[in-house]
Structures are given as structure tokens and as C-alpha cells.
PDB file of N, CA and C in Angstrom:
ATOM      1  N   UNK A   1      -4.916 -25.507 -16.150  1.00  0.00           N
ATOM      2  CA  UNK A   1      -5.509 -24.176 -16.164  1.00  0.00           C
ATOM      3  C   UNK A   1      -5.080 -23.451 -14.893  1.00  0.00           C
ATOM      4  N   UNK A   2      -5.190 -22.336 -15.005  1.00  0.00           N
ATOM      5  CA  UNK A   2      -4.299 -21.470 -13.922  1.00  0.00           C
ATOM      6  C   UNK A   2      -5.677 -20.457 -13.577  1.00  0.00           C
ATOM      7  N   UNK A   3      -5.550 -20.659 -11.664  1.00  0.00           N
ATOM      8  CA  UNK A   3      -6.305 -20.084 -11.246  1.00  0.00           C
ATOM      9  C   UNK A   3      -6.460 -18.846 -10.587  1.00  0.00           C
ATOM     10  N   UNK A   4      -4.853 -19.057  -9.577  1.00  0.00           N
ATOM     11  CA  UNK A   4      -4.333 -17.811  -9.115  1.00  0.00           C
ATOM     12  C   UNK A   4      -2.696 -17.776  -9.497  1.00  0.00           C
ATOM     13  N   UNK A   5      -2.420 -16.538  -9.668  1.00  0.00           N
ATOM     14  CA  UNK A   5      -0.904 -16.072  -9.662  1.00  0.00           C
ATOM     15  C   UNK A   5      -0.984 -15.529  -8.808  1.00  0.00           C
ATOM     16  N   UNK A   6       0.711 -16.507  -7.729  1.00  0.00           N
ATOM     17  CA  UNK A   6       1.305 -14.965  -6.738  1.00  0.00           C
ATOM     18  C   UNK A   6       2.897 -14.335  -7.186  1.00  0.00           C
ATOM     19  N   UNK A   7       2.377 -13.625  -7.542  1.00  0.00           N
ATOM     20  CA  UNK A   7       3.764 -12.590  -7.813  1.00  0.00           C
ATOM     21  C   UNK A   7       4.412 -11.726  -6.633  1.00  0.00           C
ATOM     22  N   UNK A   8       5.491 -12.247  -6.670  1.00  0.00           N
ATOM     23  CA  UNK A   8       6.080 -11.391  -5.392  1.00  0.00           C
ATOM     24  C   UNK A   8       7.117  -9.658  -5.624  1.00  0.00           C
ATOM     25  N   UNK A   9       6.705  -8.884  -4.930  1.00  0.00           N
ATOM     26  CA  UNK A   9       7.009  -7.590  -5.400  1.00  0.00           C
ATOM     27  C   UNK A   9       8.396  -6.680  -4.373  1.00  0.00           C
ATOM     28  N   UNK A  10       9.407  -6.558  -4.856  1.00  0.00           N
ATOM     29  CA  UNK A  10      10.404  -5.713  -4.126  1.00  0.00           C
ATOM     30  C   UNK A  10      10.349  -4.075  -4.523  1.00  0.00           C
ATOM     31  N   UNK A  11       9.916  -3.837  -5.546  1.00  0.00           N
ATOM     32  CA  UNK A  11       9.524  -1.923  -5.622  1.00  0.00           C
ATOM     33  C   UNK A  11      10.953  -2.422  -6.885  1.00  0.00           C
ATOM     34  N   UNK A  12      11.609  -3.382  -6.756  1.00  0.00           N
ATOM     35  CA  UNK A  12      13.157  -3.033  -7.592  1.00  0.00           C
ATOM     36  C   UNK A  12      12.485  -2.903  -9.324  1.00  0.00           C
ATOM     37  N   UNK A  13      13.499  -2.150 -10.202  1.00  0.00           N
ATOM     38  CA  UNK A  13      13.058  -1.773 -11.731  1.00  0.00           C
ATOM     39  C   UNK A  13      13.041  -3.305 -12.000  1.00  0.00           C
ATOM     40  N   UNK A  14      14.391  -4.163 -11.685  1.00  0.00           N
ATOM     41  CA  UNK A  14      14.051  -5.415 -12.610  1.00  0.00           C
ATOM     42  C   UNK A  14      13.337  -6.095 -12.411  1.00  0.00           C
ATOM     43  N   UNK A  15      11.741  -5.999 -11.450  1.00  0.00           N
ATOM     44  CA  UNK A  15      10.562  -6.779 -10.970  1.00  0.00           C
ATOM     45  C   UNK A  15       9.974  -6.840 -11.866  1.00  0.00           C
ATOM     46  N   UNK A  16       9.865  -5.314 -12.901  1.00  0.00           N
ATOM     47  CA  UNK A  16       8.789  -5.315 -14.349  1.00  0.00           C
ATOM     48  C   UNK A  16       9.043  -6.450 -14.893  1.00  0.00           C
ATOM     49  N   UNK A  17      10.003  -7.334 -15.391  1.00  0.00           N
ATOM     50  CA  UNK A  17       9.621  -8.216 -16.109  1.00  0.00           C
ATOM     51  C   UNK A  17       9.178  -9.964 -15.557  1.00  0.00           C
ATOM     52  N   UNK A  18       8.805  -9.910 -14.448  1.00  0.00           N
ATOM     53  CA  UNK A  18       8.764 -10.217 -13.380  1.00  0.00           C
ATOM     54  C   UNK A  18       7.050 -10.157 -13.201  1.00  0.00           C
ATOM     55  N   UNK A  19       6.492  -9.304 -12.890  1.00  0.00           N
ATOM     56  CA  UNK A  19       5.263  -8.472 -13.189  1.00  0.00           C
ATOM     57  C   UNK A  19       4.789  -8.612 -14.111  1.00  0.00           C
ATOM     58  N   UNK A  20       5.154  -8.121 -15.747  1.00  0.00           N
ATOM     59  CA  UNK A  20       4.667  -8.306 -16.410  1.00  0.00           C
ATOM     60  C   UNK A  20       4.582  -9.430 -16.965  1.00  0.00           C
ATOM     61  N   UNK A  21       4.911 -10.417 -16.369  1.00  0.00           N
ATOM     62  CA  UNK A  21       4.884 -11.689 -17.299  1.00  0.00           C
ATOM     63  C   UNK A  21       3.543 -12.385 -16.317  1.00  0.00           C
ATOM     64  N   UNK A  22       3.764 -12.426 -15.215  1.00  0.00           N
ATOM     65  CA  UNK A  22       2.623 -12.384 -14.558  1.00  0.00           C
ATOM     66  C   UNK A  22       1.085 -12.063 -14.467  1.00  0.00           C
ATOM     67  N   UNK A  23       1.228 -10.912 -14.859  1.00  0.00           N
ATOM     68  CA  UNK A  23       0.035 -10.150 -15.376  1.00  0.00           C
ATOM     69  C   UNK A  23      -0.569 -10.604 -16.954  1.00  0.00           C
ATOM     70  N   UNK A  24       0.483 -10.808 -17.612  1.00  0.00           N
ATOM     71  CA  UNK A  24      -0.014 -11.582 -19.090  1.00  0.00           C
ATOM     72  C   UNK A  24      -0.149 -13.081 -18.763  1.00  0.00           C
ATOM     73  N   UNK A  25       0.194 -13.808 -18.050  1.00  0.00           N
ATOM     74  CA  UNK A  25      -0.418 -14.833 -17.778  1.00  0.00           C
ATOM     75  C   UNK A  25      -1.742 -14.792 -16.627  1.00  0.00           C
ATOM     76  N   UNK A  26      -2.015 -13.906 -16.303  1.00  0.00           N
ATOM     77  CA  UNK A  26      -3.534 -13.967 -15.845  1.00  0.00           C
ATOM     78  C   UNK A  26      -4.398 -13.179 -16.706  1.00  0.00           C
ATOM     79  N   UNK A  27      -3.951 -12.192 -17.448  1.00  0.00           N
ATOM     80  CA  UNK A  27      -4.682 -11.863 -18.378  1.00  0.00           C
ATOM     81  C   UNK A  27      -5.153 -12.805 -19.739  1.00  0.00           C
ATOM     82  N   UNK A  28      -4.455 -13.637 -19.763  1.00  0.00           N
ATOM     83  CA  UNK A  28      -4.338 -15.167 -20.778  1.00  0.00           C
ATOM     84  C   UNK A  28      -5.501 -16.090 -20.186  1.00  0.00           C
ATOM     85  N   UNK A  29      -4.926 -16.504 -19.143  1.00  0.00           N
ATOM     86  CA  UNK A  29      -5.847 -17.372 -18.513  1.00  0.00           C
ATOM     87  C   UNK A  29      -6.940 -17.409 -17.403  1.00  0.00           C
ATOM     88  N   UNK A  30      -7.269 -15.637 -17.736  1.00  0.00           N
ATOM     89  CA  UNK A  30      -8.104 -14.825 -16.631  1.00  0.00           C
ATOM     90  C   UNK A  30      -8.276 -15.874 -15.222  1.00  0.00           C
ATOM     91  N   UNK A  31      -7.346 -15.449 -15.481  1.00  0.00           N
ATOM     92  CA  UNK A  31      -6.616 -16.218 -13.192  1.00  0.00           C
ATOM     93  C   UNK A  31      -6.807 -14.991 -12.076  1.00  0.00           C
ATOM     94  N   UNK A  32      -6.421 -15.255 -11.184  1.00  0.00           N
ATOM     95  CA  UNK A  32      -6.756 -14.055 -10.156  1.00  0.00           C
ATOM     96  C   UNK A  32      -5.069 -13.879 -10.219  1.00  0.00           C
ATOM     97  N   UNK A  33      -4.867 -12.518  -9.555  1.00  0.00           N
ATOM     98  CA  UNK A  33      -3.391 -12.517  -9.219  1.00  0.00           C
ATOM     99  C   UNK A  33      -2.824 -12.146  -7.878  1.00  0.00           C
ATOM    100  N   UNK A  34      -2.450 -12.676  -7.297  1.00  0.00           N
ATOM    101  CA  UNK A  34      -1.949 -12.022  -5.385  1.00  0.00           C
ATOM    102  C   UNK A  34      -0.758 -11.429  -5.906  1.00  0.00           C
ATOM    103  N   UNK A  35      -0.475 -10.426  -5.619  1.00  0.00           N
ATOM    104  CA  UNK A  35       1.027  -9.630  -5.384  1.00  0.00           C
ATOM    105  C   UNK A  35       1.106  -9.309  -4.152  1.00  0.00           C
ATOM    106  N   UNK A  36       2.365  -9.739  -3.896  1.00  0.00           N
ATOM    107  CA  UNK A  36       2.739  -9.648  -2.394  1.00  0.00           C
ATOM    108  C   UNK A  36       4.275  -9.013  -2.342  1.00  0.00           C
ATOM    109  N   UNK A  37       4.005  -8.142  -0.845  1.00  0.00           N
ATOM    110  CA  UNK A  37       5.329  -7.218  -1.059  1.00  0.00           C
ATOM    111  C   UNK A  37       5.424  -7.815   0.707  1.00  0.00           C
ATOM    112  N   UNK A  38       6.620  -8.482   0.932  1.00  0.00           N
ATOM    113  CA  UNK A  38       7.018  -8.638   1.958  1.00  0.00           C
ATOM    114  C   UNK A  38       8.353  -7.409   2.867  1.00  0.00           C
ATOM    115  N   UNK A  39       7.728  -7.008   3.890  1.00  0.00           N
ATOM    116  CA  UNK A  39       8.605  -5.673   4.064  1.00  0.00           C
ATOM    117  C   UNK A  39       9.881  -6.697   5.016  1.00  0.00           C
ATOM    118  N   UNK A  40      10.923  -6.374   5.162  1.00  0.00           N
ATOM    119  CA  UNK A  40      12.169  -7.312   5.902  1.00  0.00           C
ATOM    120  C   UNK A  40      11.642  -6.653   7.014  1.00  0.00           C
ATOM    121  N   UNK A  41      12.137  -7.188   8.102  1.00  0.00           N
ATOM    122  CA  UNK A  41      11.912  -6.970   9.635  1.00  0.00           C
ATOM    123  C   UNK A  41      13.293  -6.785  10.288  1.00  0.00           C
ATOM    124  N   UNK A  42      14.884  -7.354   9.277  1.00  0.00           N
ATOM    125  CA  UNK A  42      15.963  -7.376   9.959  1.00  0.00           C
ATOM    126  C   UNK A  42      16.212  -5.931  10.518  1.00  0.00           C
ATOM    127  N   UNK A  43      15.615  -4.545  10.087  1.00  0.00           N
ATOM    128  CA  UNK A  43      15.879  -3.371  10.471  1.00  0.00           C
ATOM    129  C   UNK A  43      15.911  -3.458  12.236  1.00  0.00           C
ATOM    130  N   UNK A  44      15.054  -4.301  12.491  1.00  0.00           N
ATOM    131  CA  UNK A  44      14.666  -4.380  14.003  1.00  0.00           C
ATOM    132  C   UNK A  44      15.758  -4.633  15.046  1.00  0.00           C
ATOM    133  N   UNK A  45      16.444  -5.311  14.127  1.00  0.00           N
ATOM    134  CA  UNK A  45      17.784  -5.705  14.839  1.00  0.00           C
ATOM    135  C   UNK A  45      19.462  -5.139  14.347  1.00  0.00           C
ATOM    136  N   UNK A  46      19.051  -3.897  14.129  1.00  0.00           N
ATOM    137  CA  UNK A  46      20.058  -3.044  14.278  1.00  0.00           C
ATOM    138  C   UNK A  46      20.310  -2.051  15.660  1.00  0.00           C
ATOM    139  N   UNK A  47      21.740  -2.288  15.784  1.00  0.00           N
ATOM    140  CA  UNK A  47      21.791  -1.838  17.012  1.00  0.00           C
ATOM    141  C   UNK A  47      21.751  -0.620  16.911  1.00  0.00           C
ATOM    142  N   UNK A  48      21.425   0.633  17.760  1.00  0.00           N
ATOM    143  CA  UNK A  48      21.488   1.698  17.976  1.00  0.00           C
ATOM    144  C   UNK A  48      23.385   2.245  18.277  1.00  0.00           C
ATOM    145  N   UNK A  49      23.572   3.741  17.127  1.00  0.00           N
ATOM    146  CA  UNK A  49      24.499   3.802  17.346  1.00  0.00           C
ATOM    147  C   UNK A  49      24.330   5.433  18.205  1.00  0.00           C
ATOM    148  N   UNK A  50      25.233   6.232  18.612  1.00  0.00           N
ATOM    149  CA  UNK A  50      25.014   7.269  19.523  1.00  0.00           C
ATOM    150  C   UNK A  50      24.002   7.881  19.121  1.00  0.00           C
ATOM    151  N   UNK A  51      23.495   8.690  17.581  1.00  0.00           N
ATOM    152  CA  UNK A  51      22.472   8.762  17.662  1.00  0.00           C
ATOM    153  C   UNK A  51      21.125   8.614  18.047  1.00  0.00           C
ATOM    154  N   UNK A  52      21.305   7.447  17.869  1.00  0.00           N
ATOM    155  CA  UNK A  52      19.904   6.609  18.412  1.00  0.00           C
ATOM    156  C   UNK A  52      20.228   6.350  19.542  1.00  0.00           C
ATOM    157  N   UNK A  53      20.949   6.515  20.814  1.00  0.00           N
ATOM    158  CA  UNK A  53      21.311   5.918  22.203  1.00  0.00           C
ATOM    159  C   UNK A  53      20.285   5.680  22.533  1.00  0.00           C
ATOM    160  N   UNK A  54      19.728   6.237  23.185  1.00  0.00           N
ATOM    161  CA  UNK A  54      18.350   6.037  23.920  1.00  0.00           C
ATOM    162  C   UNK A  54      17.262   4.765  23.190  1.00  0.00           C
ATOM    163  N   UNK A  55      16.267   4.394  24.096  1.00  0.00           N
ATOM    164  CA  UNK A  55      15.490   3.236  23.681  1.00  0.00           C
ATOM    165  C   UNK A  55      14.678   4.226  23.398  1.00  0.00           C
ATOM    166  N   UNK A  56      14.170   5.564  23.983  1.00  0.00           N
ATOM    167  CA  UNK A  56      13.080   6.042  23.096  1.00  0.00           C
ATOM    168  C   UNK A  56      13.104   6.881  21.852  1.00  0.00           C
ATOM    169  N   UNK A  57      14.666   6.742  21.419  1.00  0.00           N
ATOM    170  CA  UNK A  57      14.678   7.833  19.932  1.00  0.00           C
ATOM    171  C   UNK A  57      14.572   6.453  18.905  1.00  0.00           C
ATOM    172  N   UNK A  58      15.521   5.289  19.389  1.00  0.00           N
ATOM    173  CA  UNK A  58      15.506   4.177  18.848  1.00  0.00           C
ATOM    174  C   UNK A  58      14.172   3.546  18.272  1.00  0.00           C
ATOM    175  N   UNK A  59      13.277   3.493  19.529  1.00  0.00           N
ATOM    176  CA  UNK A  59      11.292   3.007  18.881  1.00  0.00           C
ATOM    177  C   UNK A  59      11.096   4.285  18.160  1.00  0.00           C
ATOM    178  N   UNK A  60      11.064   5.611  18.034  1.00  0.00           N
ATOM    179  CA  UNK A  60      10.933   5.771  17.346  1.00  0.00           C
ATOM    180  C   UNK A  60      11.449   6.049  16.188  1.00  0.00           C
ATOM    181  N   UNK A  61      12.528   5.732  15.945  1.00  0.00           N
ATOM    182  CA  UNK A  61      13.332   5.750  14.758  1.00  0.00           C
ATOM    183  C   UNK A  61      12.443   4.354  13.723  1.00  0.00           C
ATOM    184  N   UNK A  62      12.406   3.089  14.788  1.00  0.00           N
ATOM    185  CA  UNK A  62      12.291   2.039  13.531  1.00  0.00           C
ATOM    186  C   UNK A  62      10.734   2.026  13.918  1.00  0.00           C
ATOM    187  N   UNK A  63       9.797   2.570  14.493  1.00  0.00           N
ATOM    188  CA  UNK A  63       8.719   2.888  13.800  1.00  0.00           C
ATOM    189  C   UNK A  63       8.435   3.960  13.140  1.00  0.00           C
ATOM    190  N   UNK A  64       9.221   5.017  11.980  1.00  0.00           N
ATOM    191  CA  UNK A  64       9.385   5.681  11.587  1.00  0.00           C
ATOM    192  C   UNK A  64       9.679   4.775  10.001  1.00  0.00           C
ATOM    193  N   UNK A  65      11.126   4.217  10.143  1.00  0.00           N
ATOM    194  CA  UNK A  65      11.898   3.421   9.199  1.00  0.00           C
ATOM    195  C   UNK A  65      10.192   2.122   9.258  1.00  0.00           C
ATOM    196  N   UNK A  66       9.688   1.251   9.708  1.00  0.00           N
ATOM    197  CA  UNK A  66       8.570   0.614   9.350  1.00  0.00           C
ATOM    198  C   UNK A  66       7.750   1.407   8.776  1.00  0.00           C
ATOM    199  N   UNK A  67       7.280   2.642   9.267  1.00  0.00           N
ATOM    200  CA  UNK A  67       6.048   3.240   8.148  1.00  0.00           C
ATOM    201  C   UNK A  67       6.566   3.125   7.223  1.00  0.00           C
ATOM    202  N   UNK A  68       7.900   3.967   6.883  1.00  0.00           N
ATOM    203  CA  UNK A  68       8.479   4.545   5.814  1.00  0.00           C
ATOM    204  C   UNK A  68       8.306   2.927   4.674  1.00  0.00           C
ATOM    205  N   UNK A  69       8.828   2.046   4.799  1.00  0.00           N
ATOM    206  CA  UNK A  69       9.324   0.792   4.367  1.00  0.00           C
ATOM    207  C   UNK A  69       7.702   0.327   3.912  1.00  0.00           C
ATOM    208  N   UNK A  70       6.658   0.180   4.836  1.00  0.00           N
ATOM    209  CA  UNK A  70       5.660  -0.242   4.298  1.00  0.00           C
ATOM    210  C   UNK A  70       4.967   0.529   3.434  1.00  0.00           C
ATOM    211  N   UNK A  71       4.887   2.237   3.431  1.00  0.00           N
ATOM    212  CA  UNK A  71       4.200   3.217   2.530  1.00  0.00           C
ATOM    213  C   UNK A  71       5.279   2.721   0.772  1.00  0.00           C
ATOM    214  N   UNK A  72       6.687   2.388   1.077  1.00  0.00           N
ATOM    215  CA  UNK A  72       7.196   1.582  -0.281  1.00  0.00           C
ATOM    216  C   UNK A  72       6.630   0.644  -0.847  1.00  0.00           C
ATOM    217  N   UNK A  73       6.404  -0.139   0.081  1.00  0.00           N
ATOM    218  CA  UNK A  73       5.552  -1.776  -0.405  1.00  0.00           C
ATOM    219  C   UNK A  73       4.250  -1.640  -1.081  1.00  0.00           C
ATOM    220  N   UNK A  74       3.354  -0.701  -0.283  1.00  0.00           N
ATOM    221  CA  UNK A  74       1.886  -0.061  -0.679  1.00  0.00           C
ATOM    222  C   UNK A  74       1.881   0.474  -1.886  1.00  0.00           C
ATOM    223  N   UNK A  75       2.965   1.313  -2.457  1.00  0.00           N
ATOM    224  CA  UNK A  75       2.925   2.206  -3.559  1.00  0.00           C
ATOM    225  C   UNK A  75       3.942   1.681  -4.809  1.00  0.00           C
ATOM    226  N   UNK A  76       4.421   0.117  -4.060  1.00  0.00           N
ATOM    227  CA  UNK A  76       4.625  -0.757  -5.188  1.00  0.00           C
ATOM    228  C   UNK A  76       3.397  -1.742  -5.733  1.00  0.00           C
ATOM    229  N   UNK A  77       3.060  -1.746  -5.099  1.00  0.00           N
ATOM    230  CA  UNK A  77       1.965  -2.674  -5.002  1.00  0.00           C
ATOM    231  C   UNK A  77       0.563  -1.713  -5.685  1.00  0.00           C
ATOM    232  N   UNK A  78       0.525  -0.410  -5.256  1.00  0.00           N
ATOM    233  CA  UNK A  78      -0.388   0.130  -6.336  1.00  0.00           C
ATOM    234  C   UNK A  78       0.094   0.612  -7.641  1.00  0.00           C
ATOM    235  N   UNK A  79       1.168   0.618  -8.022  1.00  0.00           N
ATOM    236  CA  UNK A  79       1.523   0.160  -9.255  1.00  0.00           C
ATOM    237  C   UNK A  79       1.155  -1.547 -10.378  1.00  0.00           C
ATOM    238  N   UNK A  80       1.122  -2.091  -9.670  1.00  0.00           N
ATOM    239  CA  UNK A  80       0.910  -3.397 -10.136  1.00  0.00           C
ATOM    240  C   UNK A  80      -0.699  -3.517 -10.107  1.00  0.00           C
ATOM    241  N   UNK A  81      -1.634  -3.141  -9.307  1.00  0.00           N
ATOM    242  CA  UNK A  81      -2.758  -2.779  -8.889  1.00  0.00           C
ATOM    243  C   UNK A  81      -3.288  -1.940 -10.706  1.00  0.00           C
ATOM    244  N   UNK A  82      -2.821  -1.461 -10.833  1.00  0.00           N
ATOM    245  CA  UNK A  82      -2.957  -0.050 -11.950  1.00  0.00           C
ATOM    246  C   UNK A  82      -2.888  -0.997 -12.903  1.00  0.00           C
ATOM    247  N   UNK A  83      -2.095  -1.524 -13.206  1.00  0.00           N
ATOM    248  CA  UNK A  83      -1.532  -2.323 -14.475  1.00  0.00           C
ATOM    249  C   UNK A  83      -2.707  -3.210 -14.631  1.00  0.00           C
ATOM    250  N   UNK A  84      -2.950  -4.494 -13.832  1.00  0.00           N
ATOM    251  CA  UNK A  84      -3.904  -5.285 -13.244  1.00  0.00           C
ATOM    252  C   UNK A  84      -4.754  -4.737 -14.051  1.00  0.00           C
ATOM    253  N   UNK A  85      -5.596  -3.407 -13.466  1.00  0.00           N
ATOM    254  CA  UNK A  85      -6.803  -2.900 -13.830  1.00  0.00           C
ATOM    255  C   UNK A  85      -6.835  -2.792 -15.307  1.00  0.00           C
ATOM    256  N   UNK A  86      -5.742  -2.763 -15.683  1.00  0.00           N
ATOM    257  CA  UNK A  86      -6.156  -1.705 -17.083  1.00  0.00           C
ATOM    258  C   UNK A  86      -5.742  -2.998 -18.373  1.00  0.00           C
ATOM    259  N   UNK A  87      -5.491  -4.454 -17.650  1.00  0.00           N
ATOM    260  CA  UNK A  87      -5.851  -5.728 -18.634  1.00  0.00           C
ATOM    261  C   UNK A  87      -6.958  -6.576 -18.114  1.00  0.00           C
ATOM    262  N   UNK A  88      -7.110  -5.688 -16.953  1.00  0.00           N
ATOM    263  CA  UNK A  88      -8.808  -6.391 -16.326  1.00  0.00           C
ATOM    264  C   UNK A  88      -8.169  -7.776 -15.495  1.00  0.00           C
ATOM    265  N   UNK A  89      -7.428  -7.651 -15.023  1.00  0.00           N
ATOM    266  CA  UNK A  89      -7.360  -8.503 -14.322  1.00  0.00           C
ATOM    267  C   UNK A  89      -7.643  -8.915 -13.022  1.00  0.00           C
ATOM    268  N   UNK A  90      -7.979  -9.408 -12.080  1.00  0.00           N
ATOM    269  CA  UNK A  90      -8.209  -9.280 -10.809  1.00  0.00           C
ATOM    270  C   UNK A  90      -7.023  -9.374  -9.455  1.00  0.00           C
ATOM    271  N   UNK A  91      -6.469  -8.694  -9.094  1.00  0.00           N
ATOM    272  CA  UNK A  91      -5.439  -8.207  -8.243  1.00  0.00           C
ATOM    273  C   UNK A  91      -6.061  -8.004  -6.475  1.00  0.00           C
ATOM    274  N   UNK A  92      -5.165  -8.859  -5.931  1.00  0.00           N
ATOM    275  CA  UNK A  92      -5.357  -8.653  -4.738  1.00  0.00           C
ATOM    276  C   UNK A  92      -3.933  -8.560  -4.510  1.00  0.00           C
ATOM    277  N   UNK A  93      -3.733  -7.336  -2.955  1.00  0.00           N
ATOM    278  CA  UNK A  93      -2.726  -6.734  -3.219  1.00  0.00           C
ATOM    279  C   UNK A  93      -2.134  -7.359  -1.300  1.00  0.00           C
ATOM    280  N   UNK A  94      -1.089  -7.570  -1.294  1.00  0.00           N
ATOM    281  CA  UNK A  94      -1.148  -8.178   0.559  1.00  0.00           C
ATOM    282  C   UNK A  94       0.690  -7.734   0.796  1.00  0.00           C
ATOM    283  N   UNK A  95       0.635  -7.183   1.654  1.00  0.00           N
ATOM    284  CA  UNK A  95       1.695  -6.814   2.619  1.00  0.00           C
ATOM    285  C   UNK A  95       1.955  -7.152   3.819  1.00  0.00           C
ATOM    286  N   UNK A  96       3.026  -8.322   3.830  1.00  0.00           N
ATOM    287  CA  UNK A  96       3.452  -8.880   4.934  1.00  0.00           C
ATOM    288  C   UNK A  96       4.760  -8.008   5.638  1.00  0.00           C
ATOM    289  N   UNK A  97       5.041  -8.593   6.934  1.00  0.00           N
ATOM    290  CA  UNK A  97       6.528  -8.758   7.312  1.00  0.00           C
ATOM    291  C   UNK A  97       7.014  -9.804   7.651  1.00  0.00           C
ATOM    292  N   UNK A  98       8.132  -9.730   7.363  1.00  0.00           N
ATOM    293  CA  UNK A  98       9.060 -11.155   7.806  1.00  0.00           C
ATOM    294  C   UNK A  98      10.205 -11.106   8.041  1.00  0.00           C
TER     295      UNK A  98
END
């Protein structure tokens, strides 16, 4: 018997089937479901090119590029959230980095 599903989420189109198979197996075996959207962190280690020279256009460039990247993850993740709801399933929604 299945208690929790974790489904892992990239925002990409071919996740739906991915998702949805997920979601019908907790809707089957009314399981809980974690979806998790892990945001990459390698952005961090891009070097600055003249644009970005400076260390302070640079912080704020990739804390700019991090909001930006996590408000993706969030609004993938409330998509799946939506779906969840509407087979009654129970969805917990978690955004890492790594």
C-alpha cells in the first residue's frame, strides 16, 4: 500500500505525464503526494562577463536570476497543487536548491 508519493517537478511540458501518473496513483491509493521542484544553484558559478564586471551588479544579477528561477518552481508547483485539489488529493508542495 502506498503512503506517500514524491514526484519531482522541472516546470518542463514532458513532466505531465510524469505528474499525472503520480497523481492517479495517489488518487488510487489515497497516498499523500510531495512534489518537489529543485531550483539548480550552478547559476552561482557563472563567471561574470563585462556586463556584470563588478561584484555588485553580479549579486545582484543572480539574486535577481534566483528569485526569477524560484517564482518558476512555485508556479510549477501550483500547477500540480491545482490538479491535486481537484482529485482530492493531498499535496505538499517543497522547493529546494541544490
Amino acid at each position: 500500500m502506498l503512503h506517500k508519493i514524491l514526484c519531482v517537478a522541472n516546470g518542463y511540458p514532458r513532466q505531465s505525464c510524469a505528474v499525472t501518473l503520480a497523481l492517479n496513483l495517489a488518487a488510487t491509493y489515497r497516498a499523500r503526494l510531495a512534489a518537489l521542484y529543485i531550483v539548480d544553484r550552478g547559476y552561482a558559478d557563472l563567471l561574470g562577463d563585462e556586463w556584470i564586471s563588478t561584484a555588485r551588479a553580479r549579486r545582484s544579477f543572480f539574486r535577481y536570476l534566483g528569485s526569477e528561477l524560484k517564482k518558476g518552481a512555485e508556479l510549477a508547483l501550483e500547477g500540480i497543487d491545482a490538479a491535486g485539489k481537484e482529485l482530492g488529493v493531498e499535496i505538499e508542495t517543497l522547493v529546494r536548491t541544490g
